[in-house]
Structure formats: structure tokens, C-alpha cells
PDB file of N, CA and C in Angstrom:
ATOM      1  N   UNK A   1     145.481-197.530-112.027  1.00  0.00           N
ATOM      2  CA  UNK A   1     146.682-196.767-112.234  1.00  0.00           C
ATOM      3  C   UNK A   1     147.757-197.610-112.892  1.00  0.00           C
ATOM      4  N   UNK A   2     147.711-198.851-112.639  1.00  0.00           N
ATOM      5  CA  UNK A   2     148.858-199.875-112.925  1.00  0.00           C
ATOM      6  C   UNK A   2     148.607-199.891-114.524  1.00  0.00           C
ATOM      7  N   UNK A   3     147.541-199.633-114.923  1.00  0.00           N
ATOM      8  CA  UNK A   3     147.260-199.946-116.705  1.00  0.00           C
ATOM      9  C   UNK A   3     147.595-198.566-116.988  1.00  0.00           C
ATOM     10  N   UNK A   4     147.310-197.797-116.604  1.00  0.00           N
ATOM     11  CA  UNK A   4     147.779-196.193-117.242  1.00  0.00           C
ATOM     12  C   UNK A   4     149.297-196.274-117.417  1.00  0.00           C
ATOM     13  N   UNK A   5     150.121-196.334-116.400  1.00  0.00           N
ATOM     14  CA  UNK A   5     151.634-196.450-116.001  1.00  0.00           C
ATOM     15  C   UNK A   5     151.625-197.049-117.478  1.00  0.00           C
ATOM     16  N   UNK A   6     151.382-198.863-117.245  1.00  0.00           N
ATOM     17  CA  UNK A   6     152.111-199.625-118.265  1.00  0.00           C
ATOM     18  C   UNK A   6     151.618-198.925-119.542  1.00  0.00           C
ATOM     19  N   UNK A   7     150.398-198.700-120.236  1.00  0.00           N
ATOM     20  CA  UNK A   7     150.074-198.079-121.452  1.00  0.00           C
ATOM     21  C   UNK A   7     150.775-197.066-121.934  1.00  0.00           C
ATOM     22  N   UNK A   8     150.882-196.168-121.080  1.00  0.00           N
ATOM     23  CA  UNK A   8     151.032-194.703-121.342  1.00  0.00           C
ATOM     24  C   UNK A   8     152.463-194.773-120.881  1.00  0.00           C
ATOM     25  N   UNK A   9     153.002-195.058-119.939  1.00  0.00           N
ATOM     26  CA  UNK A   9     154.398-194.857-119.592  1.00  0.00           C
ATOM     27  C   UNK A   9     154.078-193.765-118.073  1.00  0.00           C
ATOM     28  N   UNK A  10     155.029-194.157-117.195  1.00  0.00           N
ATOM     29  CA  UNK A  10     154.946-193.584-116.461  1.00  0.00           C
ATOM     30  C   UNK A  10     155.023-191.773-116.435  1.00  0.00           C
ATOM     31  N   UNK A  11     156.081-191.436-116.929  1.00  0.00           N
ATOM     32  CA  UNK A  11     156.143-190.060-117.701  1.00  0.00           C
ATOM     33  C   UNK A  11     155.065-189.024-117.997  1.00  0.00           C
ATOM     34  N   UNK A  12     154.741-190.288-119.276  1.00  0.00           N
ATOM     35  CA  UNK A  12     153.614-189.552-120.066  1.00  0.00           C
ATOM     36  C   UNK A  12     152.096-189.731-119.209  1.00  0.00           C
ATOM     37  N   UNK A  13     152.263-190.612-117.790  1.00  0.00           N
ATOM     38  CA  UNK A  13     150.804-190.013-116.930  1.00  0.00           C
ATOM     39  C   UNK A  13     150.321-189.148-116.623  1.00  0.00           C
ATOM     40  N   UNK A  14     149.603-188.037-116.771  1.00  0.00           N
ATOM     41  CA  UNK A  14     149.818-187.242-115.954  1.00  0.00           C
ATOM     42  C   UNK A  14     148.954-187.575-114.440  1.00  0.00           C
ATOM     43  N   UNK A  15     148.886-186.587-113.340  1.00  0.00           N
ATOM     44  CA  UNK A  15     148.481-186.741-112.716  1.00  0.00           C
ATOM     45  C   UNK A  15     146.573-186.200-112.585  1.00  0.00           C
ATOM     46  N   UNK A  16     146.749-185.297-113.166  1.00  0.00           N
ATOM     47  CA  UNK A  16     145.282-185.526-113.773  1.00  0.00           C
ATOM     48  C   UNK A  16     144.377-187.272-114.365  1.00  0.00           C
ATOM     49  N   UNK A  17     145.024-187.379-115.279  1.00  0.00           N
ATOM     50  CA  UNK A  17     144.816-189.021-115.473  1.00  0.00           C
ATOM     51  C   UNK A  17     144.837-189.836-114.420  1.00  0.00           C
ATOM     52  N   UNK A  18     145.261-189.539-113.988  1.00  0.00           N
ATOM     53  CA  UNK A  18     145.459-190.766-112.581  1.00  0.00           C
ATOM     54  C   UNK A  18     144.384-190.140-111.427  1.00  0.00           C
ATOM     55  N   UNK A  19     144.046-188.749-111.029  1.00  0.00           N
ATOM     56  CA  UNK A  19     142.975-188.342-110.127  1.00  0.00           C
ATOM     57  C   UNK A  19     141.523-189.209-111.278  1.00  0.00           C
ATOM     58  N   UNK A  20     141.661-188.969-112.254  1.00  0.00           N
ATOM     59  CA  UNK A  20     140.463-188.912-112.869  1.00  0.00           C
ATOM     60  C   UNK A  20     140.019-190.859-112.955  1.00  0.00           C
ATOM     61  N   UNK A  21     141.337-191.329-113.275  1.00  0.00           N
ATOM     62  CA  UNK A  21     141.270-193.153-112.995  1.00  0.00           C
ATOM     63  C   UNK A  21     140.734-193.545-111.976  1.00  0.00           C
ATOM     64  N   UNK A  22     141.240-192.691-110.548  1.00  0.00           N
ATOM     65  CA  UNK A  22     141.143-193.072-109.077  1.00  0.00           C
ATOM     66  C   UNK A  22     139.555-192.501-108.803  1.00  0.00           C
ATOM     67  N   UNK A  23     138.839-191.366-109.716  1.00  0.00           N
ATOM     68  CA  UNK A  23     137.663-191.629-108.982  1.00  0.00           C
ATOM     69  C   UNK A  23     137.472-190.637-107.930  1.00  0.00           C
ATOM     70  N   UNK A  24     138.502-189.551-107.500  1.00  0.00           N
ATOM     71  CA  UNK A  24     138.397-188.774-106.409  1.00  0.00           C
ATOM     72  C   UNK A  24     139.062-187.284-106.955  1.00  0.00           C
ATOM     73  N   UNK A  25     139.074-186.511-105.756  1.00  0.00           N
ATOM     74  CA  UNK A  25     139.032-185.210-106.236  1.00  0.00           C
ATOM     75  C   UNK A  25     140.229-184.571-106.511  1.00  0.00           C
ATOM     76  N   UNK A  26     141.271-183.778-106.722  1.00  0.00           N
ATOM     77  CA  UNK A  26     142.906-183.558-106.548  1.00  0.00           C
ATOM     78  C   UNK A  26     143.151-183.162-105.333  1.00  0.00           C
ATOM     79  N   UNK A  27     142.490-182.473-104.631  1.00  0.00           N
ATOM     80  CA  UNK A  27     142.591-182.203-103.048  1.00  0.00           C
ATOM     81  C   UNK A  27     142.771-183.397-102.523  1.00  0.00           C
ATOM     82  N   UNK A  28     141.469-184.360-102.593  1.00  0.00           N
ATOM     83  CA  UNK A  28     142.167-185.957-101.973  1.00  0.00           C
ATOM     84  C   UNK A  28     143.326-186.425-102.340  1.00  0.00           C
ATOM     85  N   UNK A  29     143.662-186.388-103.664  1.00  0.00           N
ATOM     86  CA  UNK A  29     145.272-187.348-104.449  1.00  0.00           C
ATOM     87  C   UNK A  29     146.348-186.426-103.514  1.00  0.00           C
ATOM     88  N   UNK A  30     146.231-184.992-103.409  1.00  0.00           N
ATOM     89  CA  UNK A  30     147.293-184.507-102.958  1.00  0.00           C
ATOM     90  C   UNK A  30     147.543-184.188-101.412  1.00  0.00           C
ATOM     91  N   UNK A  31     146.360-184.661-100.826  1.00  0.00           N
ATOM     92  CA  UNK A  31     146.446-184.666 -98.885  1.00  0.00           C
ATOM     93  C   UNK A  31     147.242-186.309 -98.612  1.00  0.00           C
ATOM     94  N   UNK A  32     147.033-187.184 -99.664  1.00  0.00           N
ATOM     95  CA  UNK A  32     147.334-188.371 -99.873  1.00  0.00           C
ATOM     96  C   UNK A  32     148.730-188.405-100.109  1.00  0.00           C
ATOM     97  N   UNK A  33     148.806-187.966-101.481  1.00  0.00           N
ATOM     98  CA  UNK A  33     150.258-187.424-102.218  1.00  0.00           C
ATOM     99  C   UNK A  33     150.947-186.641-102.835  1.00  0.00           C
ATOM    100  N   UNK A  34     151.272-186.122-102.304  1.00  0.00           N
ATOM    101  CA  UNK A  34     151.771-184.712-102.382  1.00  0.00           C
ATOM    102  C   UNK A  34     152.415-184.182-103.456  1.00  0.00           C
ATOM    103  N   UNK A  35     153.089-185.316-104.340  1.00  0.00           N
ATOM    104  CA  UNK A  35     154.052-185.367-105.057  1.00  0.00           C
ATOM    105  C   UNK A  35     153.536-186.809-106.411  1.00  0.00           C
ATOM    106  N   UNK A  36     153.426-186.379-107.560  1.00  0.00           N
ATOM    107  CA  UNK A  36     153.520-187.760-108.460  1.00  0.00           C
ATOM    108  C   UNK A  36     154.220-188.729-108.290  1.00  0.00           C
ATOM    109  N   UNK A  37     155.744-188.751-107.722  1.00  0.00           N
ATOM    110  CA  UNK A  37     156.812-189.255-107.405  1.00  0.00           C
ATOM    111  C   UNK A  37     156.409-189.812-106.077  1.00  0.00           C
ATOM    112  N   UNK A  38     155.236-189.633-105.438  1.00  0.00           N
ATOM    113  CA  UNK A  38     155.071-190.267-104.137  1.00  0.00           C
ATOM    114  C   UNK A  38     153.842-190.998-104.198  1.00  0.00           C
ATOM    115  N   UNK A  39     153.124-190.772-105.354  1.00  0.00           N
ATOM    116  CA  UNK A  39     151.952-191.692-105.706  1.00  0.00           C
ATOM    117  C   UNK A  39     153.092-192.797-106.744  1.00  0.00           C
ATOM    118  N   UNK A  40     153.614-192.799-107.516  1.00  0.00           N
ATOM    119  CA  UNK A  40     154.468-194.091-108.121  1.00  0.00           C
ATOM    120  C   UNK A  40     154.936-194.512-106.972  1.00  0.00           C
ATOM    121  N   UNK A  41     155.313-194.040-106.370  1.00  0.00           N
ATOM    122  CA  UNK A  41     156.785-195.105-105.462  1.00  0.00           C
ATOM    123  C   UNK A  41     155.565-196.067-104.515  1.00  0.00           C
ATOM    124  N   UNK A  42     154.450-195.245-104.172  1.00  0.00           N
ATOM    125  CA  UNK A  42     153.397-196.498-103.494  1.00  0.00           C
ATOM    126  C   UNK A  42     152.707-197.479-104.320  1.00  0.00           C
ATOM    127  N   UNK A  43     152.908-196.988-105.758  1.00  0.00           N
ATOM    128  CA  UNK A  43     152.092-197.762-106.348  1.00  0.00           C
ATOM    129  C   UNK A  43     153.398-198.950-106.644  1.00  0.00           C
ATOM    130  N   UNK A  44     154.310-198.788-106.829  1.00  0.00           N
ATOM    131  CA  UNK A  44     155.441-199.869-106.669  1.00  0.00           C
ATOM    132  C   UNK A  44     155.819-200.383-105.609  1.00  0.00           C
ATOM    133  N   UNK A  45     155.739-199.906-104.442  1.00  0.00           N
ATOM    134  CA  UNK A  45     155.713-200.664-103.395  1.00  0.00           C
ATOM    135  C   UNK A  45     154.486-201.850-103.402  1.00  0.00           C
ATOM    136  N   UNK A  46     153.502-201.299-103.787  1.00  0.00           N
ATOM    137  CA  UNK A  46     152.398-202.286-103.564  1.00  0.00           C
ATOM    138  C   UNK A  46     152.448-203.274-104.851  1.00  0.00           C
ATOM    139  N   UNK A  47     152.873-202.748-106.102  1.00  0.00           N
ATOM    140  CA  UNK A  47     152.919-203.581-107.254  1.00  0.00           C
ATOM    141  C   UNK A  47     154.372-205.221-106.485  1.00  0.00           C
ATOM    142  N   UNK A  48     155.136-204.742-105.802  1.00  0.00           N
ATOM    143  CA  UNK A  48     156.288-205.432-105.593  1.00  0.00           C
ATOM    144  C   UNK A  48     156.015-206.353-104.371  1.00  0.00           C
ATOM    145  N   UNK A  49     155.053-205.983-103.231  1.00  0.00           N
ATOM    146  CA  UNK A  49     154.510-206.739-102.137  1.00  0.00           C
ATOM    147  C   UNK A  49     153.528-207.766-103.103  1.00  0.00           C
ATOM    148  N   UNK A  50     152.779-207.646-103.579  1.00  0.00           N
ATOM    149  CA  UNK A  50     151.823-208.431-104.147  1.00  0.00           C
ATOM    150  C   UNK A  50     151.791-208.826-105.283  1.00  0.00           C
ATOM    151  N   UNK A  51     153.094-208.921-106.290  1.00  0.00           N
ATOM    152  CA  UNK A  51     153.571-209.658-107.168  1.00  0.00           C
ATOM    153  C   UNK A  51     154.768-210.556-107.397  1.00  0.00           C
ATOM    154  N   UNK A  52     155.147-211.666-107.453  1.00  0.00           N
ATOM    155  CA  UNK A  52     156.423-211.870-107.005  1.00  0.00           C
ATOM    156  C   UNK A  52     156.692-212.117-109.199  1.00  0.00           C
ATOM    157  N   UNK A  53     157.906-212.056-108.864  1.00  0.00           N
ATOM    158  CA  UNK A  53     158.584-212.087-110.218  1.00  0.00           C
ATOM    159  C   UNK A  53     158.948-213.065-110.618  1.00  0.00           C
ATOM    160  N   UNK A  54     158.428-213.664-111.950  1.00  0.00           N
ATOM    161  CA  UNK A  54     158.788-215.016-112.478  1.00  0.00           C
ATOM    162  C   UNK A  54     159.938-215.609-112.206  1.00  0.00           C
ATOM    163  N   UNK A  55     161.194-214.773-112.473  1.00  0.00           N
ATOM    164  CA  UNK A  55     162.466-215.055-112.495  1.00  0.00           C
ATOM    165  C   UNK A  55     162.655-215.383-111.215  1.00  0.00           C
ATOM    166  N   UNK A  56     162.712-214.382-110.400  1.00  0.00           N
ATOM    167  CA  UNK A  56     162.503-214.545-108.738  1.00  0.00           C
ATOM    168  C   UNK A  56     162.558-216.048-108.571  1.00  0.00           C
ATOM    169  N   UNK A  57     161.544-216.415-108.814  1.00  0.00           N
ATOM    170  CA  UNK A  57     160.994-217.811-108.205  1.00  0.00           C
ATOM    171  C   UNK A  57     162.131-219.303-108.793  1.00  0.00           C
ATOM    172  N   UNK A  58     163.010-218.949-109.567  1.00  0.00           N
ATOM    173  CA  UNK A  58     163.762-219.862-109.917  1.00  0.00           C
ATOM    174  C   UNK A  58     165.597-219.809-108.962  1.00  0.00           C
ATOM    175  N   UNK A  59     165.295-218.838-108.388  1.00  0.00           N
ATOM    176  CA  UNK A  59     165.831-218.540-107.202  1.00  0.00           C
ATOM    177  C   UNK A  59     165.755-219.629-106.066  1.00  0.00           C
ATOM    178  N   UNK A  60     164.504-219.536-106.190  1.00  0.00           N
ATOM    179  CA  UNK A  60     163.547-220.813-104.765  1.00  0.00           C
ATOM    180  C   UNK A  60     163.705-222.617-105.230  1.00  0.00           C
ATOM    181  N   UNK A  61     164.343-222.510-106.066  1.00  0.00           N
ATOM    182  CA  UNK A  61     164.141-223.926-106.881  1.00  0.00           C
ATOM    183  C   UNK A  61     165.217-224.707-105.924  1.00  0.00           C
ATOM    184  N   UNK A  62     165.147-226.106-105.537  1.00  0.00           N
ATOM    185  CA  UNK A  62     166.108-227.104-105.092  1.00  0.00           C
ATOM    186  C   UNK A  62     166.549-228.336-106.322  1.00  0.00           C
ATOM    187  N   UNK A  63     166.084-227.958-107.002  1.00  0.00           N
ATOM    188  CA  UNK A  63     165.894-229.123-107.578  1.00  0.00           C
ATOM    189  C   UNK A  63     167.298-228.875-109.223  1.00  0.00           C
ATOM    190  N   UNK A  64     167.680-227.354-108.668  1.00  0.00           N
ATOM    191  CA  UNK A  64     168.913-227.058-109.690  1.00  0.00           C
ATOM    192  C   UNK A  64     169.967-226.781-108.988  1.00  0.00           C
ATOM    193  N   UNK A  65     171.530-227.099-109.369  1.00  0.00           N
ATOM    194  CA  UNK A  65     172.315-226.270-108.045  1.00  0.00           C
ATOM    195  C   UNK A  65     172.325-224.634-108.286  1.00  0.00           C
ATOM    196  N   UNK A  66     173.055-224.316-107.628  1.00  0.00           N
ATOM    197  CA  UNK A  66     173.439-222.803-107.149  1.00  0.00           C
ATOM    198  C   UNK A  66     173.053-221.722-108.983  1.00  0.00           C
ATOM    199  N   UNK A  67     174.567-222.214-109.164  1.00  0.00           N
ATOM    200  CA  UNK A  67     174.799-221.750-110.675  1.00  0.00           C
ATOM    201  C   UNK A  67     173.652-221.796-111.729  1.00  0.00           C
ATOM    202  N   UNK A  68     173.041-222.786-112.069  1.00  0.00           N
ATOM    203  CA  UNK A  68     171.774-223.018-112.785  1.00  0.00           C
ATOM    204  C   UNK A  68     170.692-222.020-112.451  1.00  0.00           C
ATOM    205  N   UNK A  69     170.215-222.102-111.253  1.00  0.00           N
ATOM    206  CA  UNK A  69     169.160-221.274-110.678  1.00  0.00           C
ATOM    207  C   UNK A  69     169.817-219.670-110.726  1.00  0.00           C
ATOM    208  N   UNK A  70     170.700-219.454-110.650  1.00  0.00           N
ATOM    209  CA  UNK A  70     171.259-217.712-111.284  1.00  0.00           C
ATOM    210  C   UNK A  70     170.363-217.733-112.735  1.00  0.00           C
ATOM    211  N   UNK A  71     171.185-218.446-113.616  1.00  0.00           N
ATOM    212  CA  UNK A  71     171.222-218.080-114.843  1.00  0.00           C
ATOM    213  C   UNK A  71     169.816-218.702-115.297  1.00  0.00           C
ATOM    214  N   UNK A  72     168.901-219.406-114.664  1.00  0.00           N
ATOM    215  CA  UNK A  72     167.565-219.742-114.857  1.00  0.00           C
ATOM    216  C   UNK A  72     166.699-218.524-114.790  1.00  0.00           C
ATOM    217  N   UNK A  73     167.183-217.297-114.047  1.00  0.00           N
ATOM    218  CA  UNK A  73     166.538-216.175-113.649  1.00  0.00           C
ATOM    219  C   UNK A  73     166.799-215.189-115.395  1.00  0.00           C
ATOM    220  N   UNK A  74     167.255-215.671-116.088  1.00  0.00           N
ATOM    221  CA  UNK A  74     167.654-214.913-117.386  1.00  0.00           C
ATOM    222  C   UNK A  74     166.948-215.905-118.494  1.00  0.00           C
ATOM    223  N   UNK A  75     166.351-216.808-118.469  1.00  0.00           N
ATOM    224  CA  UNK A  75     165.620-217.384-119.551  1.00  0.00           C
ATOM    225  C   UNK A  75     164.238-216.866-119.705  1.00  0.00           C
ATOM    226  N   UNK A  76     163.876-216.865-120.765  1.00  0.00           N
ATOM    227  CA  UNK A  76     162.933-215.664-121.044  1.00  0.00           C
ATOM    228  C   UNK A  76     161.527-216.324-120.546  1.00  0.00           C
ATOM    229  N   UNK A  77     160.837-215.588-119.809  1.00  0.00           N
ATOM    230  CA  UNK A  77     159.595-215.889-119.279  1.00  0.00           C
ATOM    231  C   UNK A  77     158.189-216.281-120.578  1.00  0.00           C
ATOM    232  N   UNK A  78     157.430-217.533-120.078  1.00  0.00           N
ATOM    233  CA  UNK A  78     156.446-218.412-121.146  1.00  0.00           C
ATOM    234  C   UNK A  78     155.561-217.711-121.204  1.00  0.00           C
ATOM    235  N   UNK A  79     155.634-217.170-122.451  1.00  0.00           N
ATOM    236  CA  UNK A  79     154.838-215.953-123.342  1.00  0.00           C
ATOM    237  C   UNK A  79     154.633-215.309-123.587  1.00  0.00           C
ATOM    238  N   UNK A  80     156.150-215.116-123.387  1.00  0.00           N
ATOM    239  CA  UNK A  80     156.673-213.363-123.999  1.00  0.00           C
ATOM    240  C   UNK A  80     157.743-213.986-124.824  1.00  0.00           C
ATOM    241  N   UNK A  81     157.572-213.685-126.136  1.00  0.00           N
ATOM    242  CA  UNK A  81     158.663-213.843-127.080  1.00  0.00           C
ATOM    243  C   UNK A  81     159.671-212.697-126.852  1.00  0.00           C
ATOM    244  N   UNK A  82     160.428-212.749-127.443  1.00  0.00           N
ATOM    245  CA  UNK A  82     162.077-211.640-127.962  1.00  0.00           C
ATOM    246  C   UNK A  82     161.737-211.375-129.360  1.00  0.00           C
ATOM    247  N   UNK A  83     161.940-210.219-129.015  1.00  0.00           N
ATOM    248  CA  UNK A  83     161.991-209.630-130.682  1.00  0.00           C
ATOM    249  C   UNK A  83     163.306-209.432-131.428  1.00  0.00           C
TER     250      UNK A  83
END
């Protein structure tokens, strides 16, 4: 589901696409989730428990003071250019 979202855009998923990704029937997706809006919000809950965020982690740093480690959270992450 996480590659559909990012490819396609959340929007443009439908929920068909996503029963048909998951492998199960729409009766299951919808005893599950009732709502599209309630299958994203778990799939972001779980995307956010089990990913931590690059930037995040310069947060955790000792080794910069206070101020640095803010604005360390805004330098662009290694290997993703700016267009």
C-alpha cells in the first residue's frame, strides 16, 4: 500500500487498488476499515512507528548545541537533490 500511496498519490488510490494490493476481499478491507480515511491514517500510524525521520535524528545529536541541531533538521537529506 505504501508504494501505491507514494506512486499514485494518496487521492488518486482508490480503494479498490488497495483491496486488490492487499490480496483480500472488500468485505474484509471494510469489517477492518470502514472508511479509506481509516485505512491511511493506520497506514501512517504504522509508516511513523517504524520509520524515524532523517531530520528527526539531528534533533538527538550532542555533539551540536541547541540552535545548530534546529536548523540541521532543514539541510537537505543525502540523496535527494533540490530542484
Amino acid at each position: 500500500m505504501e508504494e501505491l500511496f507514494h506512486t499514485r498519490g494518496i487521492h488518486a488510490t482508490s480503494v479498490a487498488a488497495l483491496i486488490e494490493a492487499a490480496h483480500v476481499s472488500p468485505r474484509t478491507c471494510y469489517v477492518h476499515f470502514p472508511t479509506k480515511n481509516a485505512l491511511v491514517e493506520e497506514c501512517l500510524r504504522r509508516f511513523e512507528s517504524e520509520k524515524s525521520i532523517a531530520a528527526e535524528a539531528e534533533l538527538e545529536r550532542e555533539d551540536l548545541p541547541p540552535a545548530q541541531r534546529l536548523l540541521a533538521t532543514f539541510d537537505p537529506v543525502e540523496g535527494i537533490r533540490r530542484r
